[in-house]
Protein backbone atom coordinates (compact mmCIF):
# COMPACT_ATOMS: atom_id res chain seq x y z
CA UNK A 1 10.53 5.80 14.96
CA UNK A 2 11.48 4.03 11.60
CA UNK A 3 9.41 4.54 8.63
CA UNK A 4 8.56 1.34 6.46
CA UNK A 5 7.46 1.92 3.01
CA UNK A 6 4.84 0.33 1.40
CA UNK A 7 4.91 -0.64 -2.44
CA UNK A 8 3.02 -1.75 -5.45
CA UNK A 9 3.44 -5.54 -5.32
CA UNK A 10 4.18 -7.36 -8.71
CA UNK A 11 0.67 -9.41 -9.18
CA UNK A 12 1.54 -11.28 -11.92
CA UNK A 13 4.77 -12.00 -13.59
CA UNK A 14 3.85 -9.38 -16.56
CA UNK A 15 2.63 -6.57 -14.47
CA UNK A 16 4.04 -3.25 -14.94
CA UNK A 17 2.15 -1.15 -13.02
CA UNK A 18 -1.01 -1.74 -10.80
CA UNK A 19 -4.05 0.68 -9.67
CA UNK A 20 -4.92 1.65 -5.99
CA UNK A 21 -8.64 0.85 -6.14
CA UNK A 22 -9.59 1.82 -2.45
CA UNK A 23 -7.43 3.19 0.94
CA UNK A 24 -8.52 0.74 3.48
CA UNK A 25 -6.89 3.55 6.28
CA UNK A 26 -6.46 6.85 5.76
CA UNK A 27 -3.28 9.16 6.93
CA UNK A 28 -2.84 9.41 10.59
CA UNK A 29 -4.50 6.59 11.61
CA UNK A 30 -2.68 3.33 13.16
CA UNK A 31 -2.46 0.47 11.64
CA UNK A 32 -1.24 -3.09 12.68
CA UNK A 33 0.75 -5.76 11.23
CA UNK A 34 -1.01 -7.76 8.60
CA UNK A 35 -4.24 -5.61 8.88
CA UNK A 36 -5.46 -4.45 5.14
CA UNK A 37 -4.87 -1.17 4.37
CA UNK A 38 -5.21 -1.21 0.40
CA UNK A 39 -6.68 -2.94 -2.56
CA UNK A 40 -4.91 -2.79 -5.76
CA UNK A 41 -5.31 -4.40 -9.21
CA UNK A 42 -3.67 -5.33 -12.33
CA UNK A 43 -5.07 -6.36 -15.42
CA UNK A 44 -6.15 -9.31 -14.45
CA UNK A 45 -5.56 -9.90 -10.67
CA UNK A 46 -7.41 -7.71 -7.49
CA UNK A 47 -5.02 -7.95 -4.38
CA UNK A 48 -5.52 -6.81 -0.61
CA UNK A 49 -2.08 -4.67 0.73
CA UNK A 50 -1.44 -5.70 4.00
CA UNK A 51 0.63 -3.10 6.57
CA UNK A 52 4.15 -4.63 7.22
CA UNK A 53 4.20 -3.41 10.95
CA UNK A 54 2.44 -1.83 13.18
CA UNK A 55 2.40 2.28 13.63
CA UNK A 56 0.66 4.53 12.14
CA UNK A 57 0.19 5.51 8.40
CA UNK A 58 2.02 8.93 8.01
CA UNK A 59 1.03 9.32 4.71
CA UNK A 60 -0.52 8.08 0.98
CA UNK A 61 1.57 8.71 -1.86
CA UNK A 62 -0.81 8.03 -4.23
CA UNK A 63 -4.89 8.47 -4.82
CA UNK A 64 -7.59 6.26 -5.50
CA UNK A 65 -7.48 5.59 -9.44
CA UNK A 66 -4.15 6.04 -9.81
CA UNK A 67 -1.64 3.68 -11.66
CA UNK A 68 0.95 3.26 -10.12
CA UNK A 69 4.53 0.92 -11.56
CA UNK A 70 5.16 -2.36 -9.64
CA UNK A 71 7.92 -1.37 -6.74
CA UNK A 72 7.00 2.22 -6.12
CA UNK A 73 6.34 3.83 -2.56
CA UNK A 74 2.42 3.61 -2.73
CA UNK A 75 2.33 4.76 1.41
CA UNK A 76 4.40 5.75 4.48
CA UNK A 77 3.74 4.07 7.90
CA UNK A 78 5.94 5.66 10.95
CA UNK A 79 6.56 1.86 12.64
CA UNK A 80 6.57 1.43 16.44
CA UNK A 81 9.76 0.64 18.21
């Protein structure tokens, strides 16, 4: 199994660093390719995280509230083959 990360997308060209407002999914569970698993938000913009494959979401990185910089590992999923 590969594992895919997924990271804090850049919302706006000024963002530095976003907030995970809600898990969608929570560890262990599967997830499938364009299925929201996330909502972040910048200052100005709120944005759904979609999973990049499908497998299952091995784990969160980071918790609800917390800000996180634009291009950091946010979540784990283990993709299928």
């Amino acid at each position: 199994m590969k594992k895919v990360n997924v990271i804090m997308p850049k919302l706006g060209m000024t963002m530095k660093k976003g907030e995970i407002v809600e898990w969608k999914k929570k560890a262990g569970e599967h997830v499938k390719k364009g299925e929201v698993i996330a909502v972040v938000q910048s200052e100005k913009l709120t944005s759904e995280i979609e999973a990049p494959e499908d497998g299952r979401l091995v784990e969160i990185l980071h918790d609800v509230g917390a800000e996180v910089p634009v291009g950091e590992v946010i979540a784990i999923i283990e993709a299928e083959e």
